[in-house]
C-alpha atoms as a PDB file:
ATOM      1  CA  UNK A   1       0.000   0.000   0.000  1.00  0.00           C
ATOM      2  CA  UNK A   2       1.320   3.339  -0.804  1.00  0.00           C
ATOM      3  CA  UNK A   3       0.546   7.014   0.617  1.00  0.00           C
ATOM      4  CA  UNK A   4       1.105  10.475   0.176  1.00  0.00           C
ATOM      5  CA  UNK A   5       0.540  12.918   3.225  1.00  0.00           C
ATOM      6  CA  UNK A   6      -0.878  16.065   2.132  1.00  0.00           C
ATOM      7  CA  UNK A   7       1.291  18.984   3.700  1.00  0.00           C
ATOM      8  CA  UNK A   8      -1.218  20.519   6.351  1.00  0.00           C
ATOM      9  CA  UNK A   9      -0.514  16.875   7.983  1.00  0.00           C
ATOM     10  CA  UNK A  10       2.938  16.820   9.449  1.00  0.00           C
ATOM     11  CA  UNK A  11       5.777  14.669   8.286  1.00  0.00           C
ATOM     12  CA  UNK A  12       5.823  12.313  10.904  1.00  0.00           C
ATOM     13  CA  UNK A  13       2.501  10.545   9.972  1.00  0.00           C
ATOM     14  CA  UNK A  14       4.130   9.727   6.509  1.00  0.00           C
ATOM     15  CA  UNK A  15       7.212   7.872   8.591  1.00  0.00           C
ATOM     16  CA  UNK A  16       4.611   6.217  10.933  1.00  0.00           C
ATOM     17  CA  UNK A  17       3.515   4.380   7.651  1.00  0.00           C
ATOM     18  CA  UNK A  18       6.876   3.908   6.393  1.00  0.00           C
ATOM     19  CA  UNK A  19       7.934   2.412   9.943  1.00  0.00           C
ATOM     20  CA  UNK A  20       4.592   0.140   9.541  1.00  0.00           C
ATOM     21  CA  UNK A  21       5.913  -1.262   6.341  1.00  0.00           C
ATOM     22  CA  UNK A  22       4.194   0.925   4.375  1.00  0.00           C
ATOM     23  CA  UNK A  23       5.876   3.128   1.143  1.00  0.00           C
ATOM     24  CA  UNK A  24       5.052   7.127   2.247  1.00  0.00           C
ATOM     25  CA  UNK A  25       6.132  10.098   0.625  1.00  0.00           C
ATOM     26  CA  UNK A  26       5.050  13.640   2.359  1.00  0.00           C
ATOM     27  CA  UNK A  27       4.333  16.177   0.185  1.00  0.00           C
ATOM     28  CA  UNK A  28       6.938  18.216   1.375  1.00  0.00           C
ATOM     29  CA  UNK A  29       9.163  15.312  -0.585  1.00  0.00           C
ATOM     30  CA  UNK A  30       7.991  17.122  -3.721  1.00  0.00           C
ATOM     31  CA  UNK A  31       9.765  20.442  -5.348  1.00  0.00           C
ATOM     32  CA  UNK A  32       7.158  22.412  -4.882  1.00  0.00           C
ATOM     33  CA  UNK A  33       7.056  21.681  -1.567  1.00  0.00           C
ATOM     34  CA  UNK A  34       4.450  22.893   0.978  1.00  0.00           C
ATOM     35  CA  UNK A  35       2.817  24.981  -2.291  1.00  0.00           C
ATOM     36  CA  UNK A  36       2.441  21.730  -4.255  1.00  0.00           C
ATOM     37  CA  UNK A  37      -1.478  22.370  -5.574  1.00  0.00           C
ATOM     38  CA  UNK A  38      -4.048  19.935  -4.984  1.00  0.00           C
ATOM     39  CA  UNK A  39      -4.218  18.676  -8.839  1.00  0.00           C
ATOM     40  CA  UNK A  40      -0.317  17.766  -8.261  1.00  0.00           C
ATOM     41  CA  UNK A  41      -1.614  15.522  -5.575  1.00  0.00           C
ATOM     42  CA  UNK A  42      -4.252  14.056  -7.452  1.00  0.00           C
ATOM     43  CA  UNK A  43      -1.733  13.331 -10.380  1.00  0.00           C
ATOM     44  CA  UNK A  44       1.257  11.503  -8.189  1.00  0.00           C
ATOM     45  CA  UNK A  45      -1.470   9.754  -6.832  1.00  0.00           C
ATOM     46  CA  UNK A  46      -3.207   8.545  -9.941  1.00  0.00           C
ATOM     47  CA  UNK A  47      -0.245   8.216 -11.464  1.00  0.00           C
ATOM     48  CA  UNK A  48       2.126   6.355  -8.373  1.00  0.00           C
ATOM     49  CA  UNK A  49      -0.897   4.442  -7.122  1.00  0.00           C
ATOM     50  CA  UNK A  50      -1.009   6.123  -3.719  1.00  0.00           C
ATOM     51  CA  UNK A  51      -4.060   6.968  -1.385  1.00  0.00           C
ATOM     52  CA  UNK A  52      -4.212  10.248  -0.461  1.00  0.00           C
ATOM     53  CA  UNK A  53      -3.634  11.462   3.483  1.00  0.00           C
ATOM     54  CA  UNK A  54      -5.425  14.920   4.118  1.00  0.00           C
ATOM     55  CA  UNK A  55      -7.736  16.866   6.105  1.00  0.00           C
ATOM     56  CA  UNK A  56      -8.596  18.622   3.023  1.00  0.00           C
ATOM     57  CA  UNK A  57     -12.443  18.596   2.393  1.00  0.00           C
ATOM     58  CA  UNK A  58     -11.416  19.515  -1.073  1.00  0.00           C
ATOM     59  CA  UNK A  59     -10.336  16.342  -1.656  1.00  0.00           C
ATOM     60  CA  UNK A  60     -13.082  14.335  -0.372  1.00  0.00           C
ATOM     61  CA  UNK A  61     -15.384  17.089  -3.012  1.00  0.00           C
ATOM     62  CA  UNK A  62     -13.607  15.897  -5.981  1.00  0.00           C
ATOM     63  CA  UNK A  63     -14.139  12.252  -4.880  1.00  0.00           C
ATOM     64  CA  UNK A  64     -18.185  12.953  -5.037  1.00  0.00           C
ATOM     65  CA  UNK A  65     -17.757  15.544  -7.931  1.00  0.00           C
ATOM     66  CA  UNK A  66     -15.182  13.561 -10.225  1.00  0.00           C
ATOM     67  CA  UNK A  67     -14.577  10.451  -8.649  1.00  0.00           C
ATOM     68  CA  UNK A  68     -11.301  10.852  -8.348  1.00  0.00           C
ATOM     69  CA  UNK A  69      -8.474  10.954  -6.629  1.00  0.00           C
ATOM     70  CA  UNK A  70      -9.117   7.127  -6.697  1.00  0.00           C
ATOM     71  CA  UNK A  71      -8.364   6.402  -2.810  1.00  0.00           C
ATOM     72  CA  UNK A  72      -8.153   8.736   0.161  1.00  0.00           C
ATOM     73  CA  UNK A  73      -7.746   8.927   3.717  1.00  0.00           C
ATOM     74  CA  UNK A  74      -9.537  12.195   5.129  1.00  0.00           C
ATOM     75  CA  UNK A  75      -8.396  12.957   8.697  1.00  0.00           C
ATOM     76  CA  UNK A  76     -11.689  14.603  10.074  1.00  0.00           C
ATOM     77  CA  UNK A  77      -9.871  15.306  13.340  1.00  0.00           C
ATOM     78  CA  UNK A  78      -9.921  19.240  13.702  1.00  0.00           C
ATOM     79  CA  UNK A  79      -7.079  20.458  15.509  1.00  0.00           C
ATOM     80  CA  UNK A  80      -5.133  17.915  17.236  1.00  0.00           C
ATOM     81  CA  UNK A  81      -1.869  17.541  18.477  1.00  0.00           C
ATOM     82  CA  UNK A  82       0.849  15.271  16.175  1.00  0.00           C
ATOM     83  CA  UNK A  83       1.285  12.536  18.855  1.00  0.00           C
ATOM     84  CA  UNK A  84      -2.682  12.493  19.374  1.00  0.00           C
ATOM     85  CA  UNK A  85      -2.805  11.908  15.801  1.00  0.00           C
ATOM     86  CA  UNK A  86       0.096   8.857  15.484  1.00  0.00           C
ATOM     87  CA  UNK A  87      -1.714   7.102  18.075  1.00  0.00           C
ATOM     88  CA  UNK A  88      -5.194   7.015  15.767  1.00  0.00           C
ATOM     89  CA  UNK A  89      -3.610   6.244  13.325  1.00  0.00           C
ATOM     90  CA  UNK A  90      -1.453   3.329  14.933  1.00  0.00           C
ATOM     91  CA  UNK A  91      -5.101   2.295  16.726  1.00  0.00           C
ATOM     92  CA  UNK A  92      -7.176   2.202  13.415  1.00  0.00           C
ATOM     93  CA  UNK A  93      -4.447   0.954  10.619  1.00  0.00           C
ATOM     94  CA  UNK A  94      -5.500  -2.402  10.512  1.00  0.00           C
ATOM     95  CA  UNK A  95      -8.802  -1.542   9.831  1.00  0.00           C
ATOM     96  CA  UNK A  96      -7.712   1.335   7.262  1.00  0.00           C
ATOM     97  CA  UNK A  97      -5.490  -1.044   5.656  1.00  0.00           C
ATOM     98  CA  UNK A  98      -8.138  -3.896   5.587  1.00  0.00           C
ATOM     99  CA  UNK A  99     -10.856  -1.073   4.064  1.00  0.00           C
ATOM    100  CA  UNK A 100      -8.592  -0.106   1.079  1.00  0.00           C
ATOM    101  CA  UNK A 101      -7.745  -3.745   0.443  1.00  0.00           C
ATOM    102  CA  UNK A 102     -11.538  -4.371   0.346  1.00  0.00           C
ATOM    103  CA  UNK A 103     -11.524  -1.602  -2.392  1.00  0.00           C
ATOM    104  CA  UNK A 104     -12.940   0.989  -0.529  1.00  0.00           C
ATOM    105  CA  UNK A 105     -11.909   4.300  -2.543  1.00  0.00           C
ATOM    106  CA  UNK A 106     -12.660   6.736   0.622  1.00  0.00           C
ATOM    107  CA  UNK A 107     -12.049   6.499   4.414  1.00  0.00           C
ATOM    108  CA  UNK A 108     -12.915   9.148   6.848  1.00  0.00           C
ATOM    109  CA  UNK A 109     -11.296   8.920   9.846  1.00  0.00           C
ATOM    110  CA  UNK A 110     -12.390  10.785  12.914  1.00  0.00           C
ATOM    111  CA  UNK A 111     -11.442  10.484  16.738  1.00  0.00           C
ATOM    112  CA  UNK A 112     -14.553   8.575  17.182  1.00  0.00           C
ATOM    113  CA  UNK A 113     -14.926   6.766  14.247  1.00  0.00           C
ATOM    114  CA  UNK A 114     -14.199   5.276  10.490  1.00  0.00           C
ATOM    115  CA  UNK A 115     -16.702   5.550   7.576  1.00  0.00           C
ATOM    116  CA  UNK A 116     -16.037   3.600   4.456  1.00  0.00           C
ATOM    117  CA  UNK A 117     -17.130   4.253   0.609  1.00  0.00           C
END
């Protein structure tokens, strides 16, 4: 399985899946950087097979609109702290990991629970 972690989501989440066996690239990663635009997402992930990480609504619009990017992982969190947010993830990666495998294309992911499409 292979990610990319949208920028507003720190680096550290993308090495939590690399550390779980997992191929991760942050956005950061890219030249662009932290400015790297939402259609540059779309196309690395389209293009590398990767699910998308993000807390960006905009993402989870295109899904409904376009039906793509193919696969993401929306963080519906608000404002946590980075640690708060390793440990979610670390609690509910099975389950995220068993989702996509199941070919769900869209996983939300909130402190109190995950919704699958």
């Amino acid at each position: 399985m292979r990610f990319i972690v949208d920028t507003q989501l720190p680096a550290s989440l993308s090495q939590l899946f690399v550390e779980l066996g997992f191929d991760s690239v942050h956005t950061t990663n890219f030249p662009d950087g932290h400015l790297i635009s939402d259609n540059e997402i779309i196309e690395i992930a389209i293009n590398q097979n990767r699910i998308i990480v993000s807390k960006d609504k905009d993402f989870f619009d295109y899904y409904f609109l376009k039906g793509i990017p193919p696969r993401i992982l929306l963080i519906k969190t608000g404002n946590i702290k980075n640690d708060v947010l390793i440990n979610l993830i670390k609690l509910n990666i099975n389950s995220i990991t068993t989702k996509f495998l199941q070919d769900a294309n869209l996983i939300i992911l909130s402190s109190q629970e995950l919704i699958s499409f």
